[in-house]
Protein backbone atom coordinates (compact mmCIF):
# COMPACT_ATOMS: atom_id res chain seq x y z
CA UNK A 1 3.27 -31.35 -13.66
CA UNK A 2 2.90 -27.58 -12.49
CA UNK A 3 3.54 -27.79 -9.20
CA UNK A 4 6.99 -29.48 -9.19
CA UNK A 5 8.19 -27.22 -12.77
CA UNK A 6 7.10 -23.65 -10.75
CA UNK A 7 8.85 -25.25 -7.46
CA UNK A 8 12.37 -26.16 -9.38
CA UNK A 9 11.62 -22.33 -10.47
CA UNK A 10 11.26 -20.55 -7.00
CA UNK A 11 14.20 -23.27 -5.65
CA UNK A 12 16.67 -21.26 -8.60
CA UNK A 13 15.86 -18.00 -7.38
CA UNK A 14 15.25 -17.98 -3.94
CA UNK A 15 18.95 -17.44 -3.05
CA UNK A 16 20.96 -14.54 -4.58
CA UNK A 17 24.81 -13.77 -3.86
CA UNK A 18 24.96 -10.56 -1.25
CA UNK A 19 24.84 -7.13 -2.56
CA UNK A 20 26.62 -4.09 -1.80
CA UNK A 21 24.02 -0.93 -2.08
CA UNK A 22 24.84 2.33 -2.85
CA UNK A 23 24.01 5.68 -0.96
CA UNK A 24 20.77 7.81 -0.83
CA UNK A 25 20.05 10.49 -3.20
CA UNK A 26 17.76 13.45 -3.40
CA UNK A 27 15.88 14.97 -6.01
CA UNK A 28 13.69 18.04 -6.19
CA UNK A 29 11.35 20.05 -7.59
CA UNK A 30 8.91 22.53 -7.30
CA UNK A 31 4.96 21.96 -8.49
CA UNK A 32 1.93 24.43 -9.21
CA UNK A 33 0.57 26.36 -6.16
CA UNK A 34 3.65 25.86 -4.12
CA UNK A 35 3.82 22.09 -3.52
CA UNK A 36 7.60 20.52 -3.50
CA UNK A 37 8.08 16.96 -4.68
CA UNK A 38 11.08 15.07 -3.71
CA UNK A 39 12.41 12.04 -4.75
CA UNK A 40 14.46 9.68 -2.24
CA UNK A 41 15.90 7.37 -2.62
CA UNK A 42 17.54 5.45 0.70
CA UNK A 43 19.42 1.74 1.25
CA UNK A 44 17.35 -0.91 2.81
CA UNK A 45 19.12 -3.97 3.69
CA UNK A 46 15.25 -5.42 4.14
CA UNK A 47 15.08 -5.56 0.11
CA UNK A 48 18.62 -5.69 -0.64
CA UNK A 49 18.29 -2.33 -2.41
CA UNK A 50 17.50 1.42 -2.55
CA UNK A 51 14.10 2.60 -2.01
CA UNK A 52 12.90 4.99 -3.93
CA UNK A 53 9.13 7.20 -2.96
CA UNK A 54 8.04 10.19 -4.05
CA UNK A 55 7.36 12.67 -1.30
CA UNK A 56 4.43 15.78 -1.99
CA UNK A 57 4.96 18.16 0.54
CA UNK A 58 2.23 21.38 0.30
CA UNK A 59 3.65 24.94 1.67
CA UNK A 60 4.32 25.33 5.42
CA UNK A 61 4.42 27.50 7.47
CA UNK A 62 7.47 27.73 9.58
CA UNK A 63 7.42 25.66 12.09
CA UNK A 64 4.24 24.19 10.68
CA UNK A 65 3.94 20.37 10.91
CA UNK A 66 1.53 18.39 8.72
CA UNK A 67 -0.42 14.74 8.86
CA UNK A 68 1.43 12.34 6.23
CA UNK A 69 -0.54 9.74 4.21
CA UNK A 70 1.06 6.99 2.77
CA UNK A 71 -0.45 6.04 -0.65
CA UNK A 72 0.66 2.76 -2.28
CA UNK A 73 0.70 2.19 -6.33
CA UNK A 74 -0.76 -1.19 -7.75
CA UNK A 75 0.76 -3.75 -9.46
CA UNK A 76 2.48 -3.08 -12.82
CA UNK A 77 3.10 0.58 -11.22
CA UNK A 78 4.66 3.16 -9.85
CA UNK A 79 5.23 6.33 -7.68
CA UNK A 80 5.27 8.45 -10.70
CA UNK A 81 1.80 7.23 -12.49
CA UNK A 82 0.14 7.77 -9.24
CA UNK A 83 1.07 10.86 -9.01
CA UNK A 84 0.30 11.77 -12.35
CA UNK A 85 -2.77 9.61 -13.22
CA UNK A 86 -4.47 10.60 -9.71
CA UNK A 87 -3.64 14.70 -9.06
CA UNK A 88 -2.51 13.72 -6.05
CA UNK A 89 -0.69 17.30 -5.92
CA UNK A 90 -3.94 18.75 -6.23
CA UNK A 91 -5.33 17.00 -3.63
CA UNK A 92 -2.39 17.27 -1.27
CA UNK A 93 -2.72 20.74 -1.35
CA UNK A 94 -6.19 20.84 -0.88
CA UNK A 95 -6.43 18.38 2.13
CA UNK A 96 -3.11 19.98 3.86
CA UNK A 97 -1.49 16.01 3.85
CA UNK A 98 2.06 15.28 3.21
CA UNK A 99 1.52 12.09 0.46
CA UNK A 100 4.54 9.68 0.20
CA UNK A 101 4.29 7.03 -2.18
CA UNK A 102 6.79 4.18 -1.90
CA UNK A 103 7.84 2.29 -5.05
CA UNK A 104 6.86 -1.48 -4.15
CA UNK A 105 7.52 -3.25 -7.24
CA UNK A 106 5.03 -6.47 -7.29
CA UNK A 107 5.34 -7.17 -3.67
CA UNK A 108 2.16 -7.06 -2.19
CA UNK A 109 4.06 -5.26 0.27
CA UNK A 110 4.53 -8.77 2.32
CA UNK A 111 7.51 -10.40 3.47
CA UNK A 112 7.80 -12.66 1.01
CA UNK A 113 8.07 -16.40 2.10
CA UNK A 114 10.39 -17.74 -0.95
CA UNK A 115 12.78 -15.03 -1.27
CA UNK A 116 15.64 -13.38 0.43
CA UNK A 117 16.07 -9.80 0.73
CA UNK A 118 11.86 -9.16 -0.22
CA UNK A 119 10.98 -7.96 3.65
CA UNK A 120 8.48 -5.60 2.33
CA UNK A 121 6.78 -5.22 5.12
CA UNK A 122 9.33 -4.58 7.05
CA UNK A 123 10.52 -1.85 4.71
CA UNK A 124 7.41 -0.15 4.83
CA UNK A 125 6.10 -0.21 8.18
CA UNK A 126 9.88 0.68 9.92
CA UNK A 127 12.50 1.89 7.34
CA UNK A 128 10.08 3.97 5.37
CA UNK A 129 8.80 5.68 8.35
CA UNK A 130 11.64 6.41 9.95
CA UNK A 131 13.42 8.11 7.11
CA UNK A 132 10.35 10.07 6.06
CA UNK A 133 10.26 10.88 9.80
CA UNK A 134 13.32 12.33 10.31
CA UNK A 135 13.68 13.75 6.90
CA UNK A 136 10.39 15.67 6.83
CA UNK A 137 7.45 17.98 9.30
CA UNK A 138 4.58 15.25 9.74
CA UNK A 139 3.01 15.28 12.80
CA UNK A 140 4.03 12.52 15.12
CA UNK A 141 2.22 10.08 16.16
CA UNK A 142 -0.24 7.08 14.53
CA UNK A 143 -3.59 9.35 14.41
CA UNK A 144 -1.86 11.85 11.95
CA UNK A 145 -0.66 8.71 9.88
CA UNK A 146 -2.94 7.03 7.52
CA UNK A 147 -2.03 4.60 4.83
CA UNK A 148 -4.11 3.80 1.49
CA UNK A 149 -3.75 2.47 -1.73
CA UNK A 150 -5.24 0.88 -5.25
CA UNK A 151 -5.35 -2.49 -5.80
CA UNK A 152 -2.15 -3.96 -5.08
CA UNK A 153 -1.97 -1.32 -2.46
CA UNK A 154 -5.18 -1.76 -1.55
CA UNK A 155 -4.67 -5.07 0.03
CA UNK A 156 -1.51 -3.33 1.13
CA UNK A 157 -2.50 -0.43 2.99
CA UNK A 158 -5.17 -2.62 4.48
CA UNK A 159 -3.04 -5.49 5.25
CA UNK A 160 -0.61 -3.42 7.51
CA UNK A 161 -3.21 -1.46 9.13
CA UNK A 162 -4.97 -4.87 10.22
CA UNK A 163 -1.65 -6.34 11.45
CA UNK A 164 0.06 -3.08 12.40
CA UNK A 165 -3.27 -0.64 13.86
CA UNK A 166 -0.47 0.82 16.58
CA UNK A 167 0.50 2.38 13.89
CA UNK A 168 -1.70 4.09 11.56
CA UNK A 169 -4.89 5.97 12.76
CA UNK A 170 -6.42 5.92 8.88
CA UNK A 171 -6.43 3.58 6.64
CA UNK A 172 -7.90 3.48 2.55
CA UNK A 173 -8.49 1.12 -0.48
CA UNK A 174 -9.55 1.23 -3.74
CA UNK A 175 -10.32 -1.43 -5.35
CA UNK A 176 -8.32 -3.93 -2.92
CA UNK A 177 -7.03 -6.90 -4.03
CA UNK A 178 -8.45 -8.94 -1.13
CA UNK A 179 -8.29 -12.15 -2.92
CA UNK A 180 -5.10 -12.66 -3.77
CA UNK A 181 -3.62 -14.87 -0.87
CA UNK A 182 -6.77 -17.32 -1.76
CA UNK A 183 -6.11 -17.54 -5.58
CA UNK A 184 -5.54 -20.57 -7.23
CA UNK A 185 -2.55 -22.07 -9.10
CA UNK A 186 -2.99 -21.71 -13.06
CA UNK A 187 -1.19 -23.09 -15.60
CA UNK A 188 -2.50 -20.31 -17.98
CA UNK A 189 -0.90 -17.34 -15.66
CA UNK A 190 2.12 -19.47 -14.15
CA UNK A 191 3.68 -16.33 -14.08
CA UNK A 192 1.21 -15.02 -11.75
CA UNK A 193 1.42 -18.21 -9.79
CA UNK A 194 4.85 -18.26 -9.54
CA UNK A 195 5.05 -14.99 -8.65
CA UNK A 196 2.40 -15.39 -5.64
CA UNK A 197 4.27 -18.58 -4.67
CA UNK A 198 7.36 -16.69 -4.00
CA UNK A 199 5.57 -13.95 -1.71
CA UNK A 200 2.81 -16.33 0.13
CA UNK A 201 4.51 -19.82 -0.33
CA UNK A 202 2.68 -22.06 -2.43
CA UNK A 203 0.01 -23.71 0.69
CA UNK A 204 -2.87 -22.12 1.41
CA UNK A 205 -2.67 -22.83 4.70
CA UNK A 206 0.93 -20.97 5.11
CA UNK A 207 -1.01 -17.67 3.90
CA UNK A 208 -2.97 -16.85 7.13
CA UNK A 209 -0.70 -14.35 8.41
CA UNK A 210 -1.27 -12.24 4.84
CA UNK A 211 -5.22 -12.85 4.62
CA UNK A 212 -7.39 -10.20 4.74
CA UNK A 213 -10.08 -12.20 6.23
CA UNK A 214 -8.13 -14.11 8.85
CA UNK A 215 -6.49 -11.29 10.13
CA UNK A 216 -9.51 -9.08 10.14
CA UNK A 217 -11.26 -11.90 12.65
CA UNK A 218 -8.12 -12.09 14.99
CA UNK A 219 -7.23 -8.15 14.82
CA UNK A 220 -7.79 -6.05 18.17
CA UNK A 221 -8.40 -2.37 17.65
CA UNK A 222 -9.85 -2.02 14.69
CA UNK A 223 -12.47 0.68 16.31
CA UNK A 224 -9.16 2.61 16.36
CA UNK A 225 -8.81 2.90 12.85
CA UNK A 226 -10.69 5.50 10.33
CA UNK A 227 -11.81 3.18 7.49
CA UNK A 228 -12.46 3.79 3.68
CA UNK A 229 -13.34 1.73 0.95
CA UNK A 230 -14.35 1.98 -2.78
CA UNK A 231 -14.78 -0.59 -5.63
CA UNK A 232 -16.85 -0.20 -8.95
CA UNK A 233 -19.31 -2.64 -9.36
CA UNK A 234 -18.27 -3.74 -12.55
CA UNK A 235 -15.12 -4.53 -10.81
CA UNK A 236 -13.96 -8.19 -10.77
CA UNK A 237 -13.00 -7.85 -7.96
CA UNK A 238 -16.24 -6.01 -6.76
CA UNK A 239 -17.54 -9.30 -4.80
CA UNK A 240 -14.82 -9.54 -2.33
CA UNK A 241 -15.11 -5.99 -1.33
CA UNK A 242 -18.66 -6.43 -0.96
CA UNK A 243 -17.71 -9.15 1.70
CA UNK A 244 -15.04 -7.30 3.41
CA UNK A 245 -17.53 -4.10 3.55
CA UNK A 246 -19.99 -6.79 5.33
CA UNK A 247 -17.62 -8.22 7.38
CA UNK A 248 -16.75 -4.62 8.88
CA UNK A 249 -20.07 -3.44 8.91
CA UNK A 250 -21.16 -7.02 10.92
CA UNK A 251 -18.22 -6.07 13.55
CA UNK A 252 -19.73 -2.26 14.00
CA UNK A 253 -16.80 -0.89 12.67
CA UNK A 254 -17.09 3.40 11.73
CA UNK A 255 -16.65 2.59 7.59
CA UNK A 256 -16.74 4.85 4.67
CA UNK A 257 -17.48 2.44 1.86
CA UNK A 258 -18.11 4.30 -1.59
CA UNK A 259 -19.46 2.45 -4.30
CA UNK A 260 -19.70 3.49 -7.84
CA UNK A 261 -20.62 2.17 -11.58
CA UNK A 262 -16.85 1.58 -12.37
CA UNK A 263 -14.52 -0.87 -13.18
CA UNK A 264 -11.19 -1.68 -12.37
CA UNK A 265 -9.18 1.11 -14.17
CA UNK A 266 -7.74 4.67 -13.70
CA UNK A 267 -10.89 6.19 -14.62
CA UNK A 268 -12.94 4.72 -11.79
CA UNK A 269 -9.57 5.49 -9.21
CA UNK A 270 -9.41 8.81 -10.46
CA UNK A 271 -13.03 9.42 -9.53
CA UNK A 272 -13.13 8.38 -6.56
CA UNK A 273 -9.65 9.82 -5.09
CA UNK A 274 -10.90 12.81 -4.19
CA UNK A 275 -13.33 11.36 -1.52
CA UNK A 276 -10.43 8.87 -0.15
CA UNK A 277 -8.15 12.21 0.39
CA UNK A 278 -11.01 13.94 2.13
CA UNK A 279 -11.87 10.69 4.22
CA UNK A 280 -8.12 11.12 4.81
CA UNK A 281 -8.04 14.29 5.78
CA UNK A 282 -10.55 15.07 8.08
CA UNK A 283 -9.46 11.79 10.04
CA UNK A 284 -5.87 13.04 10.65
CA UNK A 285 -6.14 16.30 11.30
């Protein structure tokens, strides 16, 4: 009975009328010791929407240009907790990185499968750099972009690096959620399921293309790539780190993999951010 009820679901909203979407804005304001944050927001036909991140920009010199790292929220999240729940001002400052964080709702940052106008992907790894491009000093070229994330964006940031390494020269997680193209229908979290449906499709073997593990076996150049990893060990998702941290390690892959006593929460991220921004750091400089 669940699969055909969740499948009449994701047949009812796969297909929306078009929409017409308004301008981009600006907002901004200045932080302690110097630091502007801006928030943009910019029309991407990819998602049918604006697209709102938060940009942290430390004091420049002029003329100065600066390495950007791209830090993604988790799920249930935002732009604004990040920056608030992880001092990523602070540590902006203090590594000399320009930090955008993109608002991705629940998208796994994935093209999703079952809906139209969810290329999230697509908005990340083209319209998001080419506005924050042309709108701000980052040093061009991938070795003074990185990408990184929590959770959510764990999987995220590691995701596009594995299928996009042309483009980003570092590349962290925290607590990735490397599992989630490989997790099981539920009747108990249908919404979950649905939800999953929609981005991977609903057979497993239509979710190669998103899978950490598939795509780490088939990716070229990932000796390219600065890696960094952390998950708490009372993490329940602890155990498929563990493997991806093996699986790099077995390939001879340069890997900064922290682990600590933690758990899946902001007081385990909030440790260990400062070491992903220094990891960060000294790789794209």
């Amino acid at each position: 009975m669940l699969l055909p009820l969740l499948l009449s679901l994701l047949l009812c909203t796969a297909c929306r009328a078009p929409v017409e979407l308004p301008g981009p804005s600006v907002q901004q304001y200045a932080a302690e010791g110097g630091v502007t944050v801006m928030d943009v927001r910019f029309p991407v036909p990819a998602i049918g929407s604006l697209l709102w991140y938060r940009a942290v920009l430390p004091s420049a010199a002029p003329g100065e240009r600066l390495p950007v790292l791209y830090l993604l929220h988790g799920a249930q999240s935002n732009p604004a907790e990040l920056e608030q729940r992880a001092a990523v001002i602070k540590l902006a400052a203090a590594e000399r990185l320009i930090v955008i964080m993109p608002e991705g709702r629940n998208s796994y940052y994935t093209n999703a499968r079952l809906r139209r106008r969810a290329r999230w992907e697509d908005a990340m790894t083209q319209d998001l750099l080419r506005d924050v491009e042309s709108r701000f000093a980052v040093l061009p070229g991938r070795e003074h972009r990185g990408i990184a994330g929590l959770s959510m964006g764990g999987y995220g940031a590691v995701k596009l690096a594995l299928k996009h390494p042309e483009l980003y020269g570092f590349a962290g997680s925290m607590s990735g959620a490397f599992d989630v193209t490989r997790r099981p229908a539920s009747l108990k979290r249908w919404e979950q399921t649905l939800r999953l449906w929609r981005i991977f499709g609903a057979r497993q073997s239509r979710r190669e293309d998103e899978d950490i593990f598939a795509l780490l076996a088939r990716t070229q150049g990932l000796q390219s790539v600065a890696w960094f990893q952390s998950c708490g060990m009372r993490d329940p998702l602890y155990p498929v780190n563990a493997r991806f941290t093996r699986e790099m390690h077995a390939r001879g892959v340069p890997f900064d993999a922290v682990t600590t006593p933690g758990f899946h929460d902001w007081l385990t991220w909030e440790t260990t951010m400062p070491q992903l921004f220094k990891s960060a750091g000294e790789s794209l400089r």
